[in-house]
C-alpha atoms as a PDB file:
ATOM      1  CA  UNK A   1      -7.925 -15.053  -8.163  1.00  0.00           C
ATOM      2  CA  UNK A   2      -6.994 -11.419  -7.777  1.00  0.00           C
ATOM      3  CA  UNK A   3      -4.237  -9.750  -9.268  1.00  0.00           C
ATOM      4  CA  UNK A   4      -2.144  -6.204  -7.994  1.00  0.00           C
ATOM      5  CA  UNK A   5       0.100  -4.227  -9.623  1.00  0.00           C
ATOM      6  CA  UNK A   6       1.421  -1.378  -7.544  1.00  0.00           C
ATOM      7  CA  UNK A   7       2.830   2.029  -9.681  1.00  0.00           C
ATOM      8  CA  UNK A   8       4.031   5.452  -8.836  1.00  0.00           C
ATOM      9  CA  UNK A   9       7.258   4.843  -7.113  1.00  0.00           C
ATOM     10  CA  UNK A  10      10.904   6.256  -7.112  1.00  0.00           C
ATOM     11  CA  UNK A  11      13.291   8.765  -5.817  1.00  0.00           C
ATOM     12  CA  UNK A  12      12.057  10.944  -3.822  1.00  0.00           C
ATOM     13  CA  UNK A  13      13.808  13.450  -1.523  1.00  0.00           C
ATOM     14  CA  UNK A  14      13.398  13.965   2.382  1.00  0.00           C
ATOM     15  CA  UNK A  15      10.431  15.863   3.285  1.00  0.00           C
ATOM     16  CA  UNK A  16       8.717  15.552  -0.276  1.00  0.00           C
ATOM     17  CA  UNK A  17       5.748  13.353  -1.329  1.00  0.00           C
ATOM     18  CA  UNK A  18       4.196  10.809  -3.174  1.00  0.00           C
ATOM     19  CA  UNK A  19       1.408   9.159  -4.409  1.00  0.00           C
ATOM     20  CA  UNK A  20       1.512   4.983  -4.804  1.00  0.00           C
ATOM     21  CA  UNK A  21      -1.546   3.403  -6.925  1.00  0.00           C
ATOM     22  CA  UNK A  22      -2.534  -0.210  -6.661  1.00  0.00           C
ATOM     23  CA  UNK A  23      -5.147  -1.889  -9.627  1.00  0.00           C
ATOM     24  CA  UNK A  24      -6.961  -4.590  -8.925  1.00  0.00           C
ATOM     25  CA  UNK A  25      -8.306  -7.095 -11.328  1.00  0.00           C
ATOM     26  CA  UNK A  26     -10.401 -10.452 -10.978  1.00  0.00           C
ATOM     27  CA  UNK A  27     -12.955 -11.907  -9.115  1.00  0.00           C
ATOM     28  CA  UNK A  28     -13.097  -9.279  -6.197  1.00  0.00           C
ATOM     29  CA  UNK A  29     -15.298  -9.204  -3.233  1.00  0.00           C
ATOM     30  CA  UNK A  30     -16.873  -6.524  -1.614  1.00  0.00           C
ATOM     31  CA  UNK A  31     -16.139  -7.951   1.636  1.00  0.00           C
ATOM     32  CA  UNK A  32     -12.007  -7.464   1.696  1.00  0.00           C
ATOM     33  CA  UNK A  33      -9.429  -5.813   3.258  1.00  0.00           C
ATOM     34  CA  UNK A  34      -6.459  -4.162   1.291  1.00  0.00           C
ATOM     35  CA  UNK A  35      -3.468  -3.339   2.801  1.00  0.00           C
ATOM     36  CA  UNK A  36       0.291  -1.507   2.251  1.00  0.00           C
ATOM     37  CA  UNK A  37       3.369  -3.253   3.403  1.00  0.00           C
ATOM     38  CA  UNK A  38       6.858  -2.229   2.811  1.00  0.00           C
ATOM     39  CA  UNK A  39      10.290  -4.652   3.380  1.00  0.00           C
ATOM     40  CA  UNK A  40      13.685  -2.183   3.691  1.00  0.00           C
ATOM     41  CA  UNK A  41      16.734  -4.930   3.442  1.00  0.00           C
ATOM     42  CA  UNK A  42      17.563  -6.367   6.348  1.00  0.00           C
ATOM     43  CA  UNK A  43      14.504  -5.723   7.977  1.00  0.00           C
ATOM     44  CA  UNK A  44      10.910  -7.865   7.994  1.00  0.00           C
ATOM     45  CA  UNK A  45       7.684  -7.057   5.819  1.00  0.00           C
ATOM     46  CA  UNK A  46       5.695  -4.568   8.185  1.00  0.00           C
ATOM     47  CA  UNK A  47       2.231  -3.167   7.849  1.00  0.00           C
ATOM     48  CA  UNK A  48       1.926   0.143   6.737  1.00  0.00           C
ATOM     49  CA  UNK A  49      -1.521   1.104   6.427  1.00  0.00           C
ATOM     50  CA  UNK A  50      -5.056  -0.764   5.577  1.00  0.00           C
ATOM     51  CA  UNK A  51      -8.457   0.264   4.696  1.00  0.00           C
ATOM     52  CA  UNK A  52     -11.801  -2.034   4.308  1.00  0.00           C
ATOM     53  CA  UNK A  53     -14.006  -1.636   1.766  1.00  0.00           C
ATOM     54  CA  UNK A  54     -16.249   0.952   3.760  1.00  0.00           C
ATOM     55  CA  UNK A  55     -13.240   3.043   4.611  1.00  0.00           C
ATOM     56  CA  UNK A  56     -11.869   2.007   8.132  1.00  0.00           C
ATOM     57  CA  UNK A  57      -8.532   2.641   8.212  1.00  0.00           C
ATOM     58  CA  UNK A  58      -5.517   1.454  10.475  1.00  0.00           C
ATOM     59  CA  UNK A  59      -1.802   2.995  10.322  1.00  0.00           C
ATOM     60  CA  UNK A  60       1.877   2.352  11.869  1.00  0.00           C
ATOM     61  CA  UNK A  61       2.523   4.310  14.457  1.00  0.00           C
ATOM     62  CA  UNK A  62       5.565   5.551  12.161  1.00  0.00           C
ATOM     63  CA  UNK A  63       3.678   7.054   9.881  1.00  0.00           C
ATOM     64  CA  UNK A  64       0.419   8.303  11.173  1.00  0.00           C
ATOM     65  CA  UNK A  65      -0.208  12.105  10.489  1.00  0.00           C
ATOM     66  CA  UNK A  66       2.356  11.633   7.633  1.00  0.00           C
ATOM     67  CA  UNK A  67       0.672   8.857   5.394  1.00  0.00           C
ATOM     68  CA  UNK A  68      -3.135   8.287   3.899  1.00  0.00           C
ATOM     69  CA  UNK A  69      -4.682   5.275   2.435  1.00  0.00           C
ATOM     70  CA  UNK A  70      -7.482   5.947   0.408  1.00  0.00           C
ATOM     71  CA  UNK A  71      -9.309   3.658  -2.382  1.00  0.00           C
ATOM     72  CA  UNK A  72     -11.951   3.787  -5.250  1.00  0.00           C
ATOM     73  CA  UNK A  73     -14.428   1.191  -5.051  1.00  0.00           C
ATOM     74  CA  UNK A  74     -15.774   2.196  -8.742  1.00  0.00           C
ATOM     75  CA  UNK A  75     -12.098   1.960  -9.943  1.00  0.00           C
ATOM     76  CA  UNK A  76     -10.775  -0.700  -7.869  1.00  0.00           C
ATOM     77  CA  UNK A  77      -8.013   0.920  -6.946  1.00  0.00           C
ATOM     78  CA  UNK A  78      -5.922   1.581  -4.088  1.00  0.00           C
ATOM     79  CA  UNK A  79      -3.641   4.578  -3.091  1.00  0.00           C
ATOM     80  CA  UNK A  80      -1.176   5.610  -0.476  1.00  0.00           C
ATOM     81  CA  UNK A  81      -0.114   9.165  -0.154  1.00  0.00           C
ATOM     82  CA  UNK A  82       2.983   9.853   1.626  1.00  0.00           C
ATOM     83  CA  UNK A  83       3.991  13.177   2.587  1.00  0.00           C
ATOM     84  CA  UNK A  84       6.901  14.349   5.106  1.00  0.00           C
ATOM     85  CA  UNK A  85       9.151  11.554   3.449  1.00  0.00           C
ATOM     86  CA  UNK A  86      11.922  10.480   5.524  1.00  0.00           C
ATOM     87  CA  UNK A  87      15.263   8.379   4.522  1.00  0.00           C
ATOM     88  CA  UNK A  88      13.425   5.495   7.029  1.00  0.00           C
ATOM     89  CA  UNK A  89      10.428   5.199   4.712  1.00  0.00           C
ATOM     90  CA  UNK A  90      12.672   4.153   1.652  1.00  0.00           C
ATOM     91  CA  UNK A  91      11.674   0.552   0.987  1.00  0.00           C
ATOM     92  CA  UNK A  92       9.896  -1.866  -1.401  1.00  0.00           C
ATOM     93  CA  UNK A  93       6.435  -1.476  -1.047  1.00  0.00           C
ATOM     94  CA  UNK A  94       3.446  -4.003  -1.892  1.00  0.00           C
ATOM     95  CA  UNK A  95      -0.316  -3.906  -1.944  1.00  0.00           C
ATOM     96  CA  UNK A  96      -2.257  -6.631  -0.413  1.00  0.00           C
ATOM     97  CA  UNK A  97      -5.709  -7.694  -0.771  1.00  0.00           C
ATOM     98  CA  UNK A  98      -7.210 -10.041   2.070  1.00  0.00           C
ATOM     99  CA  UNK A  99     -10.602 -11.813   2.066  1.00  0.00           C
ATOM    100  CA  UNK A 100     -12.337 -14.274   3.582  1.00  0.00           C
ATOM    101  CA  UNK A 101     -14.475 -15.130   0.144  1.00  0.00           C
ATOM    102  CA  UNK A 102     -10.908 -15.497  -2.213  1.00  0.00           C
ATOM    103  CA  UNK A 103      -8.991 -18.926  -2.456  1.00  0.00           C
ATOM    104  CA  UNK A 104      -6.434 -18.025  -1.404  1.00  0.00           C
ATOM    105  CA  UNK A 105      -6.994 -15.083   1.448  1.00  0.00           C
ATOM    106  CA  UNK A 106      -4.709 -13.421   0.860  1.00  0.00           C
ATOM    107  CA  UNK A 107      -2.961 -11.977  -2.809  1.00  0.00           C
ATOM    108  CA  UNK A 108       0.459  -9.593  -3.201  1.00  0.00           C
ATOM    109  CA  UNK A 109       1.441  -7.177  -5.939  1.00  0.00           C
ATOM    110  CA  UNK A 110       4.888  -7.501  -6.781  1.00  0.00           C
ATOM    111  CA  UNK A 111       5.898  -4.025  -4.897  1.00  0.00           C
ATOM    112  CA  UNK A 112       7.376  -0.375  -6.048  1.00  0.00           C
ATOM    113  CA  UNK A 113      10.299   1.093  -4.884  1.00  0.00           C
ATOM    114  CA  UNK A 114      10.453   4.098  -3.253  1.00  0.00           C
ATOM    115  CA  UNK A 115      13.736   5.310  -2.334  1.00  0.00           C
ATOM    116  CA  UNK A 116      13.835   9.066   0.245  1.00  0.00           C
ATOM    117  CA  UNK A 117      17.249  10.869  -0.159  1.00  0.00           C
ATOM    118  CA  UNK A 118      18.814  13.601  -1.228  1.00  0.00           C
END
C-alpha cells in the first residue's frame, strides 16, 4: 500500500509561481509511474504532468514550457513547479502513483488547492 500527501498549495496570483511537494510512504517500487492531476469544478480530473522513476517526463499541452515535474528517488518525493500561473490553472490538484508491482495500481493523495487570482 502506498500513501501521498500532496503540500505547498494556495493563493497565488496570475503570472506568479509555485512549488507543490508530494511524500510518499510504504511499500514502493522502483518500477512506477507518478503523476499530477488537477479537477477545477465542473470540469473532469485531467493529467497534468508524469515522470517515471528514471526521469521521462510527459506534460499537457496547457502547460508545457510553463510547468516541471521533477522527483527525488532518495527522498521519495515528488514536485511540480508551476510558473506563469494563469486563473485556468486554479484547481485541486492530486499526486498519483501507478505500478504494475502495487495491489492496487494505482494510489491518490487527497489533493492541494491552488487557487491563481488577483
Amino acid at each position: 500500500q502506498v500513501q501521498l500527501v500532496e503540500s505547498g498549495g494556495g493563493l497565488v496570483q496570475p503570472g506568479g509561481s509555485v512549488r507543490l511537494s508530494c511524500a510518499v510512504s510504504g511499500t514502493i517500487f522502483r518500477i512506477n509511474v507518478m503523476g499530477w492531476y488537477r479537477q477545477a469544478p465542473g470540469k473532469e480530473r485531467e493529467l497534468v504532468a508524469s515522470i517515471t522513476t528514471t526521469g521521462s517526463t510527459n506534460y499537457a499541452d496547457s502547460v508545457k514550457g510553463r510547468f516541471t515535474i521533477s522527483r527525488d528517488n532518495i527522498k521519495n518525493t515528488v514536485y511540480l513547479q508551476m510558473n506563469s500561473l494563469k486563473p485556468e490553472d486554479t484547481s485541486v490538484y492530486y499526486c498519483n502513483y501507478n505500478s504494475p508491482y502495487s495491489v492496487p495500481h494505482s494510489s491518490w493523495g487527497q489533493g492541494t488547492q491552488v487557487t491563481v487570482s488577483s
